[in-house]
Structures are given as structure tokens and as C-alpha cells.
N, C-alpha and C. Protein backbone atom coordinates (compact mmCIF):
# COMPACT_ATOMS: atom_id res chain seq x y z
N UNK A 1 -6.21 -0.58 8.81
CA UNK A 1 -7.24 -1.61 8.88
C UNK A 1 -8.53 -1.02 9.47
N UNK A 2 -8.29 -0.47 10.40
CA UNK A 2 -9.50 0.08 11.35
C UNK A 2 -10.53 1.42 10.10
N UNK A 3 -9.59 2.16 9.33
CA UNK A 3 -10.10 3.02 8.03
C UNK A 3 -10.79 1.79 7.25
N UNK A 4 -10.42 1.02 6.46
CA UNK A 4 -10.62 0.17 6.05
C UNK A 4 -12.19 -0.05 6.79
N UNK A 5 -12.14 -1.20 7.68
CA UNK A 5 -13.30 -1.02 8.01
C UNK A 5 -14.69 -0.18 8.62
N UNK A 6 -13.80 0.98 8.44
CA UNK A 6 -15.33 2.37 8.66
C UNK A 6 -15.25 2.56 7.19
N UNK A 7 -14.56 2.07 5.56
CA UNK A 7 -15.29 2.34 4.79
C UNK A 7 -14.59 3.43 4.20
N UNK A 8 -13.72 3.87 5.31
CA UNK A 8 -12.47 4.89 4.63
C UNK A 8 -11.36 4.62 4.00
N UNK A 9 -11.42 5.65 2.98
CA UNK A 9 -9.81 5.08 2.01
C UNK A 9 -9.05 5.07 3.00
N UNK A 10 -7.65 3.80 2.58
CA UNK A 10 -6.99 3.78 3.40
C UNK A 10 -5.61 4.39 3.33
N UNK A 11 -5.06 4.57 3.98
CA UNK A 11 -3.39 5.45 3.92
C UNK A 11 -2.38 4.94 4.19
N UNK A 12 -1.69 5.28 3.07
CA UNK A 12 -0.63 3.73 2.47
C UNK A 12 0.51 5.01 2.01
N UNK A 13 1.65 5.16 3.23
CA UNK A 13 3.02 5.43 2.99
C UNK A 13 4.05 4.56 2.44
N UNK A 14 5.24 5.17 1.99
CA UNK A 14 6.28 4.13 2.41
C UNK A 14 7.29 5.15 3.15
N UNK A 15 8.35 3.88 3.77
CA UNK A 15 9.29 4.51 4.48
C UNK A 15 10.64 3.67 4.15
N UNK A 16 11.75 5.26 3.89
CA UNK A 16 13.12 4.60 3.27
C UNK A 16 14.14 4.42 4.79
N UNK A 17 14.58 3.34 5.03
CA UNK A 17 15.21 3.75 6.39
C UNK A 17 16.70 3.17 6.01
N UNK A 18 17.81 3.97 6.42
CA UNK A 18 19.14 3.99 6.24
C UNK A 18 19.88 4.36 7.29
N UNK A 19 20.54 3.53 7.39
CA UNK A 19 21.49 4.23 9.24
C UNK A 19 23.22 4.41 8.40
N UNK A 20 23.56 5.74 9.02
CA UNK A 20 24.56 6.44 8.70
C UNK A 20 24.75 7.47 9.32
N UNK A 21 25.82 8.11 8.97
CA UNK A 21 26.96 9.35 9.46
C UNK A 21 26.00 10.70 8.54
N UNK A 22 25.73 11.59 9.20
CA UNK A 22 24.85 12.56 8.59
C UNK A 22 24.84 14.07 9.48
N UNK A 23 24.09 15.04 9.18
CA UNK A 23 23.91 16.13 9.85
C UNK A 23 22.43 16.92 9.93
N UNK A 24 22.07 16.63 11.10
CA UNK A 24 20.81 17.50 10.94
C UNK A 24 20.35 18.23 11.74
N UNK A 25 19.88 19.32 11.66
CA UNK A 25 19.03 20.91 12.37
C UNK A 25 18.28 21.44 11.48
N UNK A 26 18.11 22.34 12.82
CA UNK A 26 16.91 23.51 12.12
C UNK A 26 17.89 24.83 10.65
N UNK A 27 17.12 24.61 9.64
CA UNK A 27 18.14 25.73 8.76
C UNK A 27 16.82 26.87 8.89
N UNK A 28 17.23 27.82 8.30
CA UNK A 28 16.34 28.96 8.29
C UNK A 28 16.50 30.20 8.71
N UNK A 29 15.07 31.23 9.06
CA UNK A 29 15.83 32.41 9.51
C UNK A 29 14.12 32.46 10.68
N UNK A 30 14.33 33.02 11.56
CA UNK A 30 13.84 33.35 12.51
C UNK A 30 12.25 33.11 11.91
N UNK A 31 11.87 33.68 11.14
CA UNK A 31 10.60 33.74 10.47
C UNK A 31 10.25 32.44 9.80
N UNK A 32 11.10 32.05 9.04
CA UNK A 32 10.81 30.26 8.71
C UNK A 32 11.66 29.78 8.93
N UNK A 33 11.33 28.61 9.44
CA UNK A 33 13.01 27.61 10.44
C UNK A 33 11.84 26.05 9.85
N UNK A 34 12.79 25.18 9.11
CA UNK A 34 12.62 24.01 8.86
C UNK A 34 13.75 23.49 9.47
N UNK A 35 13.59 21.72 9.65
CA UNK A 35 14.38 20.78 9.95
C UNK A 35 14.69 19.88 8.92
N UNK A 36 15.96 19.79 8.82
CA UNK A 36 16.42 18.89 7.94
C UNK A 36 17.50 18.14 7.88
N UNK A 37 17.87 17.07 7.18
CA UNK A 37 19.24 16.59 7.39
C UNK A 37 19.63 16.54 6.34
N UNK A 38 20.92 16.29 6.08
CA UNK A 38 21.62 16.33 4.80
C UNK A 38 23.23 15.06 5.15
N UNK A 39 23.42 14.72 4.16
CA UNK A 39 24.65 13.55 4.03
C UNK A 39 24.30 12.21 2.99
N UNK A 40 24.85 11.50 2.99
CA UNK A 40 24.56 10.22 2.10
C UNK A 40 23.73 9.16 2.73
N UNK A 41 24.11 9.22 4.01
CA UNK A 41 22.78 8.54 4.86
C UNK A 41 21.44 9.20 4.45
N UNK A 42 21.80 10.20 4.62
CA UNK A 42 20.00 10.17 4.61
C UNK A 42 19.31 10.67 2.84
N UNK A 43 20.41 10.66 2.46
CA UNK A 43 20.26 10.68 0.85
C UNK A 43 19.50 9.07 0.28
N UNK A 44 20.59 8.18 0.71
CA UNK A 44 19.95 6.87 0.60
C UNK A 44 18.56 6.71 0.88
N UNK A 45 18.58 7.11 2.08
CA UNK A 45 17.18 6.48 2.72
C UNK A 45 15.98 7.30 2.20
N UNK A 46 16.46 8.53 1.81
CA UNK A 46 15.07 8.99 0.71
C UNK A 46 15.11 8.12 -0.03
N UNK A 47 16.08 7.85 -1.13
CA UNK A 47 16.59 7.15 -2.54
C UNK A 47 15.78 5.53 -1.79
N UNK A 48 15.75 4.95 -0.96
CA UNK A 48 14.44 4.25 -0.17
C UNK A 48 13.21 3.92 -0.74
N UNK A 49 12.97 5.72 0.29
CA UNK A 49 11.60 5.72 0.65
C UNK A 49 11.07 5.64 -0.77
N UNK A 50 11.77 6.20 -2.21
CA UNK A 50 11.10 6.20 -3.28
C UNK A 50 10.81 4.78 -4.05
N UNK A 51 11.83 3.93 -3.48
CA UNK A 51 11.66 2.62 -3.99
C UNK A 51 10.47 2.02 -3.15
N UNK A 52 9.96 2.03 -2.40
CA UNK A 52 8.71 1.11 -1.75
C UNK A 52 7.62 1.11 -3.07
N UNK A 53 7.70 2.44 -3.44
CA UNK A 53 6.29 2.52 -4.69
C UNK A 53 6.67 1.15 -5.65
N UNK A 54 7.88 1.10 -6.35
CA UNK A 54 8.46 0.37 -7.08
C UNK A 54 8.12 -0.94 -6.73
N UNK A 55 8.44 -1.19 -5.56
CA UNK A 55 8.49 -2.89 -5.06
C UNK A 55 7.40 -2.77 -4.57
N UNK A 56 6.41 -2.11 -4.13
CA UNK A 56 5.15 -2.59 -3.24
C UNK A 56 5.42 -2.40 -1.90
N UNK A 57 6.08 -2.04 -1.48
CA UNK A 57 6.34 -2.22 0.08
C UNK A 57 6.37 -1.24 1.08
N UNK A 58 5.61 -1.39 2.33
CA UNK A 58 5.70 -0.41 3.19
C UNK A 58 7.23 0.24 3.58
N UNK A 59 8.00 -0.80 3.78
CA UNK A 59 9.25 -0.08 4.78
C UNK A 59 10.37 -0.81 3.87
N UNK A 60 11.22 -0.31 3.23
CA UNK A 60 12.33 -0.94 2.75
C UNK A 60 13.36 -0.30 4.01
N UNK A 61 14.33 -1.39 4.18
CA UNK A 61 15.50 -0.75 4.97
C UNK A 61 16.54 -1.38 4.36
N UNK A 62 17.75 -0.88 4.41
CA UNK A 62 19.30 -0.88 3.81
C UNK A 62 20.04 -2.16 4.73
N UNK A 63 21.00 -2.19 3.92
CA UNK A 63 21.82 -3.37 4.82
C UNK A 63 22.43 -2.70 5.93
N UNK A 64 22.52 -1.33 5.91
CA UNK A 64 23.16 -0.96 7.15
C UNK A 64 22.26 -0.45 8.35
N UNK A 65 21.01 -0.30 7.79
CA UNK A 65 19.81 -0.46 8.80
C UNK A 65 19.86 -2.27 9.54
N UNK A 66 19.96 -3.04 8.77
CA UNK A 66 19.27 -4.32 8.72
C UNK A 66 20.39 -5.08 9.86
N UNK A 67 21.73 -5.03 9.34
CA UNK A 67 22.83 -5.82 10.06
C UNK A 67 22.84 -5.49 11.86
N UNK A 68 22.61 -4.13 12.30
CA UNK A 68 22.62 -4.15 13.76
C UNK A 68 21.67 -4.79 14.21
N UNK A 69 20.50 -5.17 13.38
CA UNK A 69 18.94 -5.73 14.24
C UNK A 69 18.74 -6.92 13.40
N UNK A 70 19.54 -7.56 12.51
CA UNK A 70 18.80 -8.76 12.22
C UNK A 70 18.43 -9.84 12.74
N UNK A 71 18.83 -10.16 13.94
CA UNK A 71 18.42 -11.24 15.05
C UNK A 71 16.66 -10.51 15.34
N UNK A 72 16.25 -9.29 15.43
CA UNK A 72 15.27 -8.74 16.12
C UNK A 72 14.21 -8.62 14.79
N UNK A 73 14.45 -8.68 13.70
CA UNK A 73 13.62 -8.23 12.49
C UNK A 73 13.45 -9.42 11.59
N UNK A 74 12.47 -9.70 10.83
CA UNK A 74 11.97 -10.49 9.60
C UNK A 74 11.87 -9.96 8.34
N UNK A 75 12.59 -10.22 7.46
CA UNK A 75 12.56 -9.52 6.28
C UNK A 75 12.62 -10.33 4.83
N UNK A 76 12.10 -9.82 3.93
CA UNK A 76 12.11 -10.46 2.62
C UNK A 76 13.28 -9.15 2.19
N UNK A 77 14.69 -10.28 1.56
CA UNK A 77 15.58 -9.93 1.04
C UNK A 77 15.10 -9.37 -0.15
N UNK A 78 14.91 -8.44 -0.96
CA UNK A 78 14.55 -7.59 -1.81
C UNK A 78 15.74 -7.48 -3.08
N UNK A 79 16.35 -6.97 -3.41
CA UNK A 79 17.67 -6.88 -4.45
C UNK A 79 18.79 -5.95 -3.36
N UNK A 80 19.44 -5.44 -4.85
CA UNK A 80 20.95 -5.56 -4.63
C UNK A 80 20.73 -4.39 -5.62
N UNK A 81 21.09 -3.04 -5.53
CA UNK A 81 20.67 -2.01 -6.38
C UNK A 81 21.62 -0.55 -5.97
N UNK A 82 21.58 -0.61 -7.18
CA UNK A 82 22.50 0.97 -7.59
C UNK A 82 21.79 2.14 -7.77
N UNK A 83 21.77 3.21 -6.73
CA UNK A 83 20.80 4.04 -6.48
C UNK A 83 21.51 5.62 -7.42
N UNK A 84 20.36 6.38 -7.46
CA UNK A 84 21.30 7.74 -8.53
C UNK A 84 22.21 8.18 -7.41
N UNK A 85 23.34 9.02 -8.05
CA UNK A 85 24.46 9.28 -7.55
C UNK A 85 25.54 8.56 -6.91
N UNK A 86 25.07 7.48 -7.03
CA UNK A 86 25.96 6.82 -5.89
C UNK A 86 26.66 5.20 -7.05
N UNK A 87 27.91 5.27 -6.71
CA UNK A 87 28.20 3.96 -7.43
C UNK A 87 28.19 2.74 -6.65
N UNK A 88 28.57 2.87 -5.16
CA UNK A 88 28.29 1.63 -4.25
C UNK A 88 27.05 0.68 -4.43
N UNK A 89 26.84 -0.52 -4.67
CA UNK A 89 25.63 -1.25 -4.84
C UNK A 89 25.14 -1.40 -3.27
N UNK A 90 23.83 -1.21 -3.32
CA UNK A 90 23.38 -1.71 -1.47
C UNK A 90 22.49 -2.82 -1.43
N UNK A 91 22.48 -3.76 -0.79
CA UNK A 91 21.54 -4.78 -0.64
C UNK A 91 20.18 -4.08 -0.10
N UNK A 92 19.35 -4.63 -0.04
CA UNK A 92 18.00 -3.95 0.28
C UNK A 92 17.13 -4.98 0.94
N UNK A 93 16.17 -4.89 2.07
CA UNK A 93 15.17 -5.44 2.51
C UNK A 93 13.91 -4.99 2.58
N UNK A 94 12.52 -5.84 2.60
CA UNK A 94 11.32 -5.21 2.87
C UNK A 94 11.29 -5.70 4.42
N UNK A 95 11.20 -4.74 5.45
CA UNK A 95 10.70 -5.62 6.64
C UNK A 95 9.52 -5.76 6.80
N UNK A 96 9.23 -7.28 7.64
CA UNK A 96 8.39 -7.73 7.82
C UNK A 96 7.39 -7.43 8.75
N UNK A 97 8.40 -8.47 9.72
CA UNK A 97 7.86 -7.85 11.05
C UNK A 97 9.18 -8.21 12.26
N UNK A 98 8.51 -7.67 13.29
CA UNK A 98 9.51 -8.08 14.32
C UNK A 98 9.75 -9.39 14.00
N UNK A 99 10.70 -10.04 14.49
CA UNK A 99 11.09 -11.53 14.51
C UNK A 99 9.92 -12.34 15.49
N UNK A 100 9.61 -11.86 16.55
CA UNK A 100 8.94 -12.38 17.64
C UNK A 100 7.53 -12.55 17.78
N UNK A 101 7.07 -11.96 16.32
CA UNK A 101 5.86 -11.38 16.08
C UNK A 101 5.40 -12.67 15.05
N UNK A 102 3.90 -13.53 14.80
CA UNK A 102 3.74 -14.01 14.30
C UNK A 102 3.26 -13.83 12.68
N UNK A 103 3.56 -14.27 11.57
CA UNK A 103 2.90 -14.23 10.37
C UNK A 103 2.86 -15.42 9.75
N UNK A 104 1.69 -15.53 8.49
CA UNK A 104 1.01 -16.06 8.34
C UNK A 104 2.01 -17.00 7.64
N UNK A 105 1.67 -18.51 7.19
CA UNK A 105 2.38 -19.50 7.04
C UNK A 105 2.63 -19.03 4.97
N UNK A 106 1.46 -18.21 4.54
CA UNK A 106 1.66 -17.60 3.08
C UNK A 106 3.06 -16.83 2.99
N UNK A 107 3.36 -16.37 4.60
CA UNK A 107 4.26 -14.09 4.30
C UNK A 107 5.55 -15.54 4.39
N UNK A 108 5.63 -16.57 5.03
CA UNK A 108 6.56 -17.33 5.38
C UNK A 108 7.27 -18.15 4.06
N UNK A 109 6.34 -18.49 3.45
CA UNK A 109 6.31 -19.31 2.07
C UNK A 109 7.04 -18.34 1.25
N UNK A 110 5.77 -17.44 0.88
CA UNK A 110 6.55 -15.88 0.33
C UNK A 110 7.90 -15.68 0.17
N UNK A 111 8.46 -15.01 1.14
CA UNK A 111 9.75 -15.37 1.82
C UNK A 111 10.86 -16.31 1.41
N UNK A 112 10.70 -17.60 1.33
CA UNK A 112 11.33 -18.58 1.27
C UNK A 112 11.52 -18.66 -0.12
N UNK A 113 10.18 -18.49 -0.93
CA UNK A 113 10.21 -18.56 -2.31
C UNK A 113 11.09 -17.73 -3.22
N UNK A 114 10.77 -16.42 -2.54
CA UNK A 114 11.42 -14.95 -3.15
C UNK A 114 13.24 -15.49 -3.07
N UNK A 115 13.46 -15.81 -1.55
CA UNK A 115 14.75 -15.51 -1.72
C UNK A 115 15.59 -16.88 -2.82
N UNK A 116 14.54 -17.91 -2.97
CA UNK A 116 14.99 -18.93 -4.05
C UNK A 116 15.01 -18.61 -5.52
N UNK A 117 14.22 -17.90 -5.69
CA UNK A 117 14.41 -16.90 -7.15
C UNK A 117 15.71 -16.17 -6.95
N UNK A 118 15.65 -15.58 -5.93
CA UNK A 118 16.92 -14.28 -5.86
C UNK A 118 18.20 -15.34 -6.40
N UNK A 119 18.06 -16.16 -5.68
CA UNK A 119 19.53 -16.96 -5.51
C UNK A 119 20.05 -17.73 -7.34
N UNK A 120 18.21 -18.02 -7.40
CA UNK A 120 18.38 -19.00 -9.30
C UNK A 120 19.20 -17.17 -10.37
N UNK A 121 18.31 -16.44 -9.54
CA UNK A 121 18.75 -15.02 -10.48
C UNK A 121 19.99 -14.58 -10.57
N UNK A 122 20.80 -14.97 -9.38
CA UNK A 122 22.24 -14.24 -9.19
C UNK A 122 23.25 -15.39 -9.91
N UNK A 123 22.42 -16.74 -9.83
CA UNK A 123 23.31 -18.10 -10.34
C UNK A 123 22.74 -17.53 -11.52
N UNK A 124 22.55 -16.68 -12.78
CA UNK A 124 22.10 -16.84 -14.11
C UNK A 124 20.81 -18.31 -14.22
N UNK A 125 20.56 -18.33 -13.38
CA UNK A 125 19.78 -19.52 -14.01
C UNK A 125 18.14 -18.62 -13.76
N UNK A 126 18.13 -18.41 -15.16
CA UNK A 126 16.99 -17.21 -14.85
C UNK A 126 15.34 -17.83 -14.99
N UNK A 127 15.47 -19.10 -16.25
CA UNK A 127 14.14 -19.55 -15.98
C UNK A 127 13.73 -20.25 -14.98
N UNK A 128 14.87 -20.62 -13.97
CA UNK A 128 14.19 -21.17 -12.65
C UNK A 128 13.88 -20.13 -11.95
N UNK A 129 14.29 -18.97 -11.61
CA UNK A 129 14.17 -17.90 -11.34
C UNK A 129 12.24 -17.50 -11.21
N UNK A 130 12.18 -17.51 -12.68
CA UNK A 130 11.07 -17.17 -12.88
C UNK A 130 9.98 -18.07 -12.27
N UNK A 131 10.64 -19.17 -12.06
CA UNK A 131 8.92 -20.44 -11.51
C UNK A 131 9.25 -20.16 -10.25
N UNK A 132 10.22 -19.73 -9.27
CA UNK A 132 9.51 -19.23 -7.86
C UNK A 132 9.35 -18.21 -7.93
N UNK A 133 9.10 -16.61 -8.50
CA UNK A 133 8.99 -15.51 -8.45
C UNK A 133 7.15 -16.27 -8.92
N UNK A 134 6.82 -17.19 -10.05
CA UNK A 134 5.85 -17.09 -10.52
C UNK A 134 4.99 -17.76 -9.85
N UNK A 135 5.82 -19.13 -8.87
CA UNK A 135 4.84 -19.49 -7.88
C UNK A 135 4.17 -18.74 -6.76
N UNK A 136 4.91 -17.32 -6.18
CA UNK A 136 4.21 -16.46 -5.77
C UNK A 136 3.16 -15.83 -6.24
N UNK A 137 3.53 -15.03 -7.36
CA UNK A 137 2.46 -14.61 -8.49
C UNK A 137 0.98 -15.98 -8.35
N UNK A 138 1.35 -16.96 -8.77
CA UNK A 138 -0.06 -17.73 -9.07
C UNK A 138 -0.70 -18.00 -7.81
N UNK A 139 0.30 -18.56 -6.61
CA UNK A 139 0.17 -19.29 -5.41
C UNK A 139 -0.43 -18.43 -4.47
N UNK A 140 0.26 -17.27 -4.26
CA UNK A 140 0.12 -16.50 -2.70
C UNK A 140 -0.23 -14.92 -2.83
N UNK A 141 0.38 -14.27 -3.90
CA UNK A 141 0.13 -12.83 -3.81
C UNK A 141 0.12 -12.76 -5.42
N UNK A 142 -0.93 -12.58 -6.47
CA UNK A 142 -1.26 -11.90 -7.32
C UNK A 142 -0.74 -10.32 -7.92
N UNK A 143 -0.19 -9.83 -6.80
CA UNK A 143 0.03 -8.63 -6.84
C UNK A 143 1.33 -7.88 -6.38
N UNK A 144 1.99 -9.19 -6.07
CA UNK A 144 2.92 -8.80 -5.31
C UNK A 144 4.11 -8.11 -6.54
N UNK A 145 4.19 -6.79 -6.05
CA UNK A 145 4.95 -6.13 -7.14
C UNK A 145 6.70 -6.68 -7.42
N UNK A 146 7.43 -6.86 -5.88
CA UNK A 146 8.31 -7.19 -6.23
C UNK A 146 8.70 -8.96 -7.06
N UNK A 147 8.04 -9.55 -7.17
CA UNK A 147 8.38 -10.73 -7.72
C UNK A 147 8.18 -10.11 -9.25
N UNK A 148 6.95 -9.61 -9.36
CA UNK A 148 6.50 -8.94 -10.89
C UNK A 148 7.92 -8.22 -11.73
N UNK A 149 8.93 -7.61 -10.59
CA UNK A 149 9.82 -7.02 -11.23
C UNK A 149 11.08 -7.73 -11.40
N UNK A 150 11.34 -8.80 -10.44
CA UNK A 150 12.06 -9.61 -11.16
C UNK A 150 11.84 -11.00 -11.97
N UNK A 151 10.54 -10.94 -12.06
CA UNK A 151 10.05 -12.03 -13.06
C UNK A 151 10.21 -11.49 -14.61
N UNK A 152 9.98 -9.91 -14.65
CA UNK A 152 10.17 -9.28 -15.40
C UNK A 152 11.86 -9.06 -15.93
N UNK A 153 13.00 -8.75 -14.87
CA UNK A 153 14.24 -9.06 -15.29
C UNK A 153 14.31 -10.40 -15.77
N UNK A 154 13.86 -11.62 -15.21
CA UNK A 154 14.83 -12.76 -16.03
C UNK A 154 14.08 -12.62 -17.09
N UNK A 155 12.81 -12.35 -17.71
CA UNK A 155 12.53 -12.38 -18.80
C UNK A 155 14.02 -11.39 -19.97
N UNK A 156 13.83 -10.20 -19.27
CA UNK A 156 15.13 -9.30 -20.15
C UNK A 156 16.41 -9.96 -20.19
N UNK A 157 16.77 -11.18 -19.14
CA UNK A 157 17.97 -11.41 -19.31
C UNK A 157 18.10 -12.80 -20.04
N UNK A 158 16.86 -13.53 -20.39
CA UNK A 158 16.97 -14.54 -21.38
C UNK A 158 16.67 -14.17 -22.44
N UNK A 159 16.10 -12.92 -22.92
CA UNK A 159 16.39 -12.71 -23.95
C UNK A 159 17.74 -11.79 -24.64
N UNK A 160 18.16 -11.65 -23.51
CA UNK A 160 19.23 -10.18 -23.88
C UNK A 160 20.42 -10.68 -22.48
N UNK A 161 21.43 -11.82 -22.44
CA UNK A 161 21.35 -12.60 -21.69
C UNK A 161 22.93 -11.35 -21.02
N UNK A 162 23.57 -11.37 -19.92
CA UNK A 162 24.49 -10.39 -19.40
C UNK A 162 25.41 -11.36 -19.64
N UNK A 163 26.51 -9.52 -19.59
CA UNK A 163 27.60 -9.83 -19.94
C UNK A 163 28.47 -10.50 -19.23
N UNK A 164 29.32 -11.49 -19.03
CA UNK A 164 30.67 -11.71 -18.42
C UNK A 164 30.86 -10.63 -17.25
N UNK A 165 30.85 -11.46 -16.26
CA UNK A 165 31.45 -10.33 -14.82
C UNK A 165 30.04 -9.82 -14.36
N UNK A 166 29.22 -10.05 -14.92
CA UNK A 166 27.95 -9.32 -14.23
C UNK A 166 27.48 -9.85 -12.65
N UNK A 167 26.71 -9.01 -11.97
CA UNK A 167 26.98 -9.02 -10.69
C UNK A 167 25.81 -8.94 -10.40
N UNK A 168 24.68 -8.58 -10.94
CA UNK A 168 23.09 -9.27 -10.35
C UNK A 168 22.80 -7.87 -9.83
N UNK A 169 23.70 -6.47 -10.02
CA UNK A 169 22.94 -5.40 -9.47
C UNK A 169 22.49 -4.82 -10.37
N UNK A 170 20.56 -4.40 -9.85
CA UNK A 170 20.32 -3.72 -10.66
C UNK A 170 20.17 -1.86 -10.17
N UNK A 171 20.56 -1.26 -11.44
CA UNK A 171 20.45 0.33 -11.40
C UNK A 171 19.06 1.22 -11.61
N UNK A 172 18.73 1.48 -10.39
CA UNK A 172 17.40 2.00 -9.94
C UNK A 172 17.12 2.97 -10.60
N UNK A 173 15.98 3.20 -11.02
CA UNK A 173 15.34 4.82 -12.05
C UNK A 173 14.41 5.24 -10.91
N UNK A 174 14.84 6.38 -11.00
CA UNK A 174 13.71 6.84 -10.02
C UNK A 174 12.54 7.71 -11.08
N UNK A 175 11.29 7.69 -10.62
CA UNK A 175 10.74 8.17 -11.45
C UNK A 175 9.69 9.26 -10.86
């Protein structure tokens, strides 16, 4: 914000956060020594950090980030997604903000709306789906990428409607 207002582009990360069983140090040899970790924890949480571009979002965190602190955190429930390599589906969140922390009565609406699509989306009932993903779109955020992408699934799934047993996860491309 403060770039922003001196007029400077502003600098816009994302961050994949995943809590898990992992290993990390310095690898290398005396002359170059990097730090790194390696395991499925922190495989995920790259497999993350690459989804924020996708959804729009600063900080996605995992359900196994999310479950020790959800009394302490605010989050828009995000999907339910099958990341490369991995066959386990993970629920996903954008956090918000702290819980304790105030936002605006729109990020609140937002929120409420998104996860009422999620719910018309997982019940197959996809064109209701689409009028709260789209009441965001018209109402509150224009831009908001993640509604765009599942306004965009129920469109694929009323026309191309799933099979029997389907389970509402979708399989992430990384690109």
C-alpha cells in the first residue's frame, strides 16, 4: 500500500503454506551451501504457493495448516483439489485475516457467498452455484479470480454434466 502510494509498482507474492513431516538443511559443498527442504509437506506447499496465481490469492494454506489455528484465522474456503503427484485430495483455504482482526462487511459477504456456491457445487446443483459465484462477480469483486474459476466449472459441468460417484475434486494443472 505504502508503494502504491509513492507511485511505485506494487509487489504481489503468493505464499503456499502446508504443515507436515519433512526434512530440511543446508545441502552443498563448502563453496556453495544452499538450504532446503524436501518431503511431501513441503512438496504440497510449493504445489500451493503455485496455486495463489490461479485463484488470485495472496496466501493459500492446506487443511493441515488450517485445522491447528482455525479458531485464530479467517478464511475463504477455496476447493478441494488434486495436486500433481499426489492422489490424496486436500481441501484448501485463502486466508484472510486473523480472526480478531477487522474486515470489511464486502470480504464478509464475499465469504458467505463463495462458500454458498461451494456447497450448490458439491450438491450438483450447478446453476445455483453460478448466481452466488456471479453475485460476487457483479456485486463485490469484478475480479475476483476464484469465483471466475468456479463459475467457469459449473458452466463445464452443465454442459458436460459428471459422472456417478463424483466427488467435487478438482485436478490442478500447474502451469
Amino acid at each position: 500500500a505504502k508503494r502504491a502510494a509513492l507511485g511505485k509498482r506494487t509487489i504481489s507474492i503468493g505464499i503456499g503454506s502446508n504443515s507436515g513431516n519433512g526434512i530440511s538443511g543446508n545441502i552443498g559443498s563448502t563453496k556453495r551451501m544452499e538450504f532446503t527442504a524436501i518431503g511431501d509437506g513441503g512438496n504440497l506447499g510449493a504445489r500451493l504457493e503455485g496455486a495463489t496465481k490461479q485463484y488470485g490469492c495472496d496466501i493459500i494454506i492446506s487443511e493441515n495448516t488450517f485445522e491447528p489455528c482455525k479458531d485464530l484465522v479467517r478464511v475463504r474456503d477455496l476447493d478441494c483439489i488434486r495436486v500433481k503427484g499426489k492422489n490424496e485430495p486436500v481441501t484448501i483455504y485463502e486466508l484472510v485475516s486473523l480472526h480478531d482482526e477487522s474486515v470489511t462487511d464486502d470480504i464478509k459477504q464475499k465469504i458467505d457467498l463463495y462458500r454458498e456456491g461451494r456447497k450448490f457445487y458439491l450438491d450438483r446443483k450447478f446453476s445455483r452455484a453460478m448466481g452466488k459465484f456471479g453475485e460476487i462477480l457483479e456485486d463485490i469483486d469484478n475480479k475476483d479470480k476464484a469465483s471466475q474459476i468456479q463459475l467457469s466449472r459449473c458452466q463445464h459441468w452443465l454442459q458436460n454434466p459428471p459422472e456417478e460417484g463424483w466427488d467435487g475434486v478438482w485436478s490442478l494443472k500447474e502451469k
